[in-house]
C-alpha atoms as a PDB file:
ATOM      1  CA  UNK A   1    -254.471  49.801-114.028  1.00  0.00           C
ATOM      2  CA  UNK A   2    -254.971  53.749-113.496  1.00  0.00           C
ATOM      3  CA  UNK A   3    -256.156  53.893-109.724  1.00  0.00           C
ATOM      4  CA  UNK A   4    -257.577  57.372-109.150  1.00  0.00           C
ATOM      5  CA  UNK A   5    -258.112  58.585-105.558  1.00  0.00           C
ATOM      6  CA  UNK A   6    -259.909  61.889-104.083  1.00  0.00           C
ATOM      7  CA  UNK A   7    -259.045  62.741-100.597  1.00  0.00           C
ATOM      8  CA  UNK A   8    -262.129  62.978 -98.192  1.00  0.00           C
ATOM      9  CA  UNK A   9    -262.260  67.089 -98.153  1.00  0.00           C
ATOM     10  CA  UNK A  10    -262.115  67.143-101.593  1.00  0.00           C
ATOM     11  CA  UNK A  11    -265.015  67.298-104.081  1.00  0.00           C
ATOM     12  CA  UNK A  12    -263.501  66.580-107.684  1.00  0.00           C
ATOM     13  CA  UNK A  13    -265.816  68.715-109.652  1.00  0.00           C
ATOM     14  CA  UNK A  14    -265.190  66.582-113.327  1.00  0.00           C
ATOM     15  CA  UNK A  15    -265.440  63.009-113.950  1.00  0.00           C
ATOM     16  CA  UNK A  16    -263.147  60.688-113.093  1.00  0.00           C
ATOM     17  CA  UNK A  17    -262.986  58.944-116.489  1.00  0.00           C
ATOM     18  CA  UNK A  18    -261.606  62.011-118.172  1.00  0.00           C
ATOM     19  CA  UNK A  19    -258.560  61.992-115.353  1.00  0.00           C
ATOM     20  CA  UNK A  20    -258.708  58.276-116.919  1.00  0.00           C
ATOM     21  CA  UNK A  21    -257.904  58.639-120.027  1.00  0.00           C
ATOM     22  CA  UNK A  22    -255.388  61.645-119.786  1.00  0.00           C
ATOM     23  CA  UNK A  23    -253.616  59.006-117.720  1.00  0.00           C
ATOM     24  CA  UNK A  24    -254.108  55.819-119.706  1.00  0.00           C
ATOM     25  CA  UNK A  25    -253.217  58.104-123.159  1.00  0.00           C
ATOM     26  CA  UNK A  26    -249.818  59.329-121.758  1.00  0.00           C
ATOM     27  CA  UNK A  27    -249.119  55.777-120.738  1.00  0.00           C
ATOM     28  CA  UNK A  28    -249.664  54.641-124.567  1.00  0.00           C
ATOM     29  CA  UNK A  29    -247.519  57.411-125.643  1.00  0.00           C
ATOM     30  CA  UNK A  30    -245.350  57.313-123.207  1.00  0.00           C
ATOM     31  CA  UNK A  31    -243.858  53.552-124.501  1.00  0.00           C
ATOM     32  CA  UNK A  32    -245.013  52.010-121.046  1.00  0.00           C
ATOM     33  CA  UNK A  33    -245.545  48.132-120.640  1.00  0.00           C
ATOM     34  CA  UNK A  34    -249.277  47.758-121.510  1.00  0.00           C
ATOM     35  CA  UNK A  35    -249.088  45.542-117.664  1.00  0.00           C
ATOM     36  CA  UNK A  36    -248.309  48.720-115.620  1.00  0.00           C
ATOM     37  CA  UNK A  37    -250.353  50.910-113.155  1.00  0.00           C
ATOM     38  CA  UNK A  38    -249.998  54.251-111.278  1.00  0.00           C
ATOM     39  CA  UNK A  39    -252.338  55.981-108.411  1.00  0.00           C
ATOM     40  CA  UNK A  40    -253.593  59.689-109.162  1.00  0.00           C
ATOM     41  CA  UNK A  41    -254.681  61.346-106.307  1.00  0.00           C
ATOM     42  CA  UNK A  42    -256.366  64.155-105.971  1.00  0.00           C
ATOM     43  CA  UNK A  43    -255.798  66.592-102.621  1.00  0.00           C
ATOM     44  CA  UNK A  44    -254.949  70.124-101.523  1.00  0.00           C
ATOM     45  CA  UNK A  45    -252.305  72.759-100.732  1.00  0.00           C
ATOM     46  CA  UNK A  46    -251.591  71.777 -97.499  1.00  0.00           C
ATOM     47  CA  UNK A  47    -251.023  67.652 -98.671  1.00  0.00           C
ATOM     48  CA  UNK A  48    -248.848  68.965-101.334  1.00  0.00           C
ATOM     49  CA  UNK A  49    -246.920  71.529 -99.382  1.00  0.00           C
ATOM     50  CA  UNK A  50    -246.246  68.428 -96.179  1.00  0.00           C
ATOM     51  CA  UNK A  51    -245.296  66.714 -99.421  1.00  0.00           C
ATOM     52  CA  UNK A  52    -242.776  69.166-101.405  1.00  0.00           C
ATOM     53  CA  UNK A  53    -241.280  69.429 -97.434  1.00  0.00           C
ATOM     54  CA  UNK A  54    -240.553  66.200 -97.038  1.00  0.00           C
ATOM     55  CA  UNK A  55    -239.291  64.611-100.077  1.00  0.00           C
ATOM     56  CA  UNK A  56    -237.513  68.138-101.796  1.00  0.00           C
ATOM     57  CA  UNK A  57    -237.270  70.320 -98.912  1.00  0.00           C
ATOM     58  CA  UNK A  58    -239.447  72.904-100.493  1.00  0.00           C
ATOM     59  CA  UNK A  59    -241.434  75.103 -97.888  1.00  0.00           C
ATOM     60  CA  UNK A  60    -244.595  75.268-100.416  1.00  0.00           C
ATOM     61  CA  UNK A  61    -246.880  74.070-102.058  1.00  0.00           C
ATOM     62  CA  UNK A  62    -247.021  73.202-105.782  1.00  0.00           C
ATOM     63  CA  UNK A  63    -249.694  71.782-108.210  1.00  0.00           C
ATOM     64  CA  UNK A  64    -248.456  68.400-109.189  1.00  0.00           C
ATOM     65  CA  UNK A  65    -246.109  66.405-107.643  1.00  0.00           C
ATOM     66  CA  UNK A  66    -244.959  62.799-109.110  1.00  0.00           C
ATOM     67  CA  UNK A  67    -243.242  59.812-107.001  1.00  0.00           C
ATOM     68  CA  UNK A  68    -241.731  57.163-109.349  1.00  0.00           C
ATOM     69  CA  UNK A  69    -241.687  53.340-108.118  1.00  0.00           C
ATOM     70  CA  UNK A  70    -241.133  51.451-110.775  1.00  0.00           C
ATOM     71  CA  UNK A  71    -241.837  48.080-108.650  1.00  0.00           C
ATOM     72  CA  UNK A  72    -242.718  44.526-109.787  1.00  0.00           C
ATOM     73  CA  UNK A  73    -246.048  43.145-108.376  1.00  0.00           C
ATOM     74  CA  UNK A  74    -244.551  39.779-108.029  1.00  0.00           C
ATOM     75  CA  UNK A  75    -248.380  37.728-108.324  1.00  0.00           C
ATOM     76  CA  UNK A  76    -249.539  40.214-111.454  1.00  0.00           C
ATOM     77  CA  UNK A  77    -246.219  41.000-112.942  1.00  0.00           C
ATOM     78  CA  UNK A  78    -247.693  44.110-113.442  1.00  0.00           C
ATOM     79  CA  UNK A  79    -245.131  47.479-112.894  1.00  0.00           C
ATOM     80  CA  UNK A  80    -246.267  49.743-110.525  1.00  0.00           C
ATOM     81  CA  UNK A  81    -245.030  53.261-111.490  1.00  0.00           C
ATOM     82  CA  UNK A  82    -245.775  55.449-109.129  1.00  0.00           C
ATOM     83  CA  UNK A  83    -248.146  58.184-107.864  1.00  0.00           C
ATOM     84  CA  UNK A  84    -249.151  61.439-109.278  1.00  0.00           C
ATOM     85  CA  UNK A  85    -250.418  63.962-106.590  1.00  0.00           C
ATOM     86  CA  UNK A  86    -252.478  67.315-107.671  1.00  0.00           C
ATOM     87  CA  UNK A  87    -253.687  70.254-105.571  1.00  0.00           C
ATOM     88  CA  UNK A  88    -257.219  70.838-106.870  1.00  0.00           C
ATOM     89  CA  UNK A  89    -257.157  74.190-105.229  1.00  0.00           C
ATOM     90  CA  UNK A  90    -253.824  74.937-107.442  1.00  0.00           C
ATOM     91  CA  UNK A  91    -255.293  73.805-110.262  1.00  0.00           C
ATOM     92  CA  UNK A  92    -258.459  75.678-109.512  1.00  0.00           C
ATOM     93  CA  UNK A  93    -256.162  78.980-109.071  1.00  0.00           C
ATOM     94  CA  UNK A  94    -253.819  78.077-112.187  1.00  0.00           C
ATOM     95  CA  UNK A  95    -257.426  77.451-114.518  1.00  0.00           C
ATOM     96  CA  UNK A  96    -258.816  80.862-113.697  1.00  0.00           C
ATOM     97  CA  UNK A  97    -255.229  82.726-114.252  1.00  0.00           C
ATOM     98  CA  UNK A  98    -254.770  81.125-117.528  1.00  0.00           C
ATOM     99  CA  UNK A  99    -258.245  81.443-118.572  1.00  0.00           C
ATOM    100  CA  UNK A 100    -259.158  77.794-119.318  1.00  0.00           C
ATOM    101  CA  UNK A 101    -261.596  75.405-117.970  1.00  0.00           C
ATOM    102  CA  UNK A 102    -260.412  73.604-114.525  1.00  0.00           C
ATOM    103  CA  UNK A 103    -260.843  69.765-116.321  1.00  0.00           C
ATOM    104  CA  UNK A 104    -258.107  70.997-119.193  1.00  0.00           C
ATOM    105  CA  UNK A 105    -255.445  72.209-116.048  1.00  0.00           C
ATOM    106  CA  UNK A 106    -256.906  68.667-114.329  1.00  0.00           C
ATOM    107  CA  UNK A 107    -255.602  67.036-117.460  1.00  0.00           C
ATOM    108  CA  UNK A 108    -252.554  68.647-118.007  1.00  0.00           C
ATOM    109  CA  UNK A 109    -251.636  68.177-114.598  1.00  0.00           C
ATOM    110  CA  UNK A 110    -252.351  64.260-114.827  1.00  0.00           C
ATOM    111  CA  UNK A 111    -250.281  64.074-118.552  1.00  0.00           C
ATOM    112  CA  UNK A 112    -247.462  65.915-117.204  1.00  0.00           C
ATOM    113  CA  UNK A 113    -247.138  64.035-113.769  1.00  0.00           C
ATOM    114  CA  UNK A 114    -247.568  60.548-115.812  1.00  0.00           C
ATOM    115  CA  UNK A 115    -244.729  61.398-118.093  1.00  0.00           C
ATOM    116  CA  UNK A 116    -242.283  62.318-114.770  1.00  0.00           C
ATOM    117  CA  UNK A 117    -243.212  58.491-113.948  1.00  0.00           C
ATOM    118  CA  UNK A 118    -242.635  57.445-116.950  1.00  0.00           C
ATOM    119  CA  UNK A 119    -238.898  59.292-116.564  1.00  0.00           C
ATOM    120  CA  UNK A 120    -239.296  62.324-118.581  1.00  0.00           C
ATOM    121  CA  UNK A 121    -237.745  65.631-116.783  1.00  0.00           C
ATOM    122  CA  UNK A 122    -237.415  68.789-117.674  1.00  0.00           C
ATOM    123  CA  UNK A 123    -234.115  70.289-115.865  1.00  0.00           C
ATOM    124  CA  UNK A 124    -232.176  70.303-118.908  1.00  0.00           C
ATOM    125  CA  UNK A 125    -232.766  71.838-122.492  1.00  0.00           C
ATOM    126  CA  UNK A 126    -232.846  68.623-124.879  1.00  0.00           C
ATOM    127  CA  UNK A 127    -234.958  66.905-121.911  1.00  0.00           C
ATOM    128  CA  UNK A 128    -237.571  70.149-121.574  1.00  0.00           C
ATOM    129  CA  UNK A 129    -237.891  70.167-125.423  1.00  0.00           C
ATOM    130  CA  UNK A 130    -238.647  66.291-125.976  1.00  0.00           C
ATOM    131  CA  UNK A 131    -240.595  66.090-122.742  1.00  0.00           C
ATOM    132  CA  UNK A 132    -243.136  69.652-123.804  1.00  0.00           C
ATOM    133  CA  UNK A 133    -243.567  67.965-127.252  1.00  0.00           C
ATOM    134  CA  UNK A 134    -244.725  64.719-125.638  1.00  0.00           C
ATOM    135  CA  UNK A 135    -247.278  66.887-123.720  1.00  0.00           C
ATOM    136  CA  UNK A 136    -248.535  68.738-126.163  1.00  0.00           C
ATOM    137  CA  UNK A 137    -248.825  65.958-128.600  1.00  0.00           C
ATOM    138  CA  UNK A 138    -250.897  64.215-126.090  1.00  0.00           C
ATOM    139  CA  UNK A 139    -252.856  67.288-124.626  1.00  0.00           C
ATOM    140  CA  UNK A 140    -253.917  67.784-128.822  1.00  0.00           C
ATOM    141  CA  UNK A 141    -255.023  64.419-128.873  1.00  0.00           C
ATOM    142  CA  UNK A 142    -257.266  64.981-125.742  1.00  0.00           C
ATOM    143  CA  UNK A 143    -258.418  68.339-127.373  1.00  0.00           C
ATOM    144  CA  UNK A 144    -256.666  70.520-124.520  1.00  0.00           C
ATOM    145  CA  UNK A 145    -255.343  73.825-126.204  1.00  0.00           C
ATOM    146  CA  UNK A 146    -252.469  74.674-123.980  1.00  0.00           C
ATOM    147  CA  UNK A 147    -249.400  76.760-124.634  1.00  0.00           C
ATOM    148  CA  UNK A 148    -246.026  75.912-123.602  1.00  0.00           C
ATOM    149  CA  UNK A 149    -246.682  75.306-119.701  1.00  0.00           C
ATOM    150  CA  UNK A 150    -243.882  72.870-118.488  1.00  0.00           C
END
């Protein structure tokens, strides 16, 4: 199950279904267990930034952050993966700059945080190149028209 969460001061301005089924596509791609789940949630600069400081001792903020679990629910047997966290403001900023519409960043932002939970990376060469196909393979079949943004 794909639990999506918007933080009080936030006003998600598309539908949650479309955060959905970014999420529930990159799962099927991704070779997940059909029995897993994963939170998105939706917040701003400043949650990210307290964020990036305390788990990678970055003084900033950043647009997507992901936090694999990978733990058993012991009564569903279900695998819970892990949150994805998004700054809608980022987004917002990164949308405008790049001259698309703010639900295509929204759903790049969910596809690429999914695959980090799903243990894609994109430090090294071979991983960057296997991990931006994946993406863009995915943000085609969702209709987004990106170009190379890992």
């Amino acid at each position: 199950m794909i639990h999506i969460q918007v933080k009080r001061s936030i006003k998600l301005p598309v539908q949650k279904s479309i955060l959905l089924h970014a999420a529930q596509l990159t799962l099927d791609q991704g070779d997940s267990s059909s029995r897993t789940d994963i939170s998105v949630v939706i917040g701003d600069d400043r949650l990210l930034k307290d964020l990036n400081q305390t788990y990678r001792n970055i003084d900033g903020s950043t647009d997507v952050l992901s936090f694999p679990s990978h733990e058993l629910d012991p009564d569903t047997q279900s695998i819970y993966l892990g949150d994805v966290i998004i700054s809608l403001p980022r987004a917002q900023e990164q949308a405008s700059t790049a001259g698309h519409a703010l639900v295509d960043e929204l759903q790049l932002l969910v596809v690429h945080g999914t695959l980090h939970l799903l243990g894609y990376d994109h430090l090294e060469y071979v991983d960057k190149e296997k991990m931006q196909a994946l993406q863009d393979k995915i943000l085609h079949q969702l209709g987004v028209k990106l170009r190379n943004v890992l």
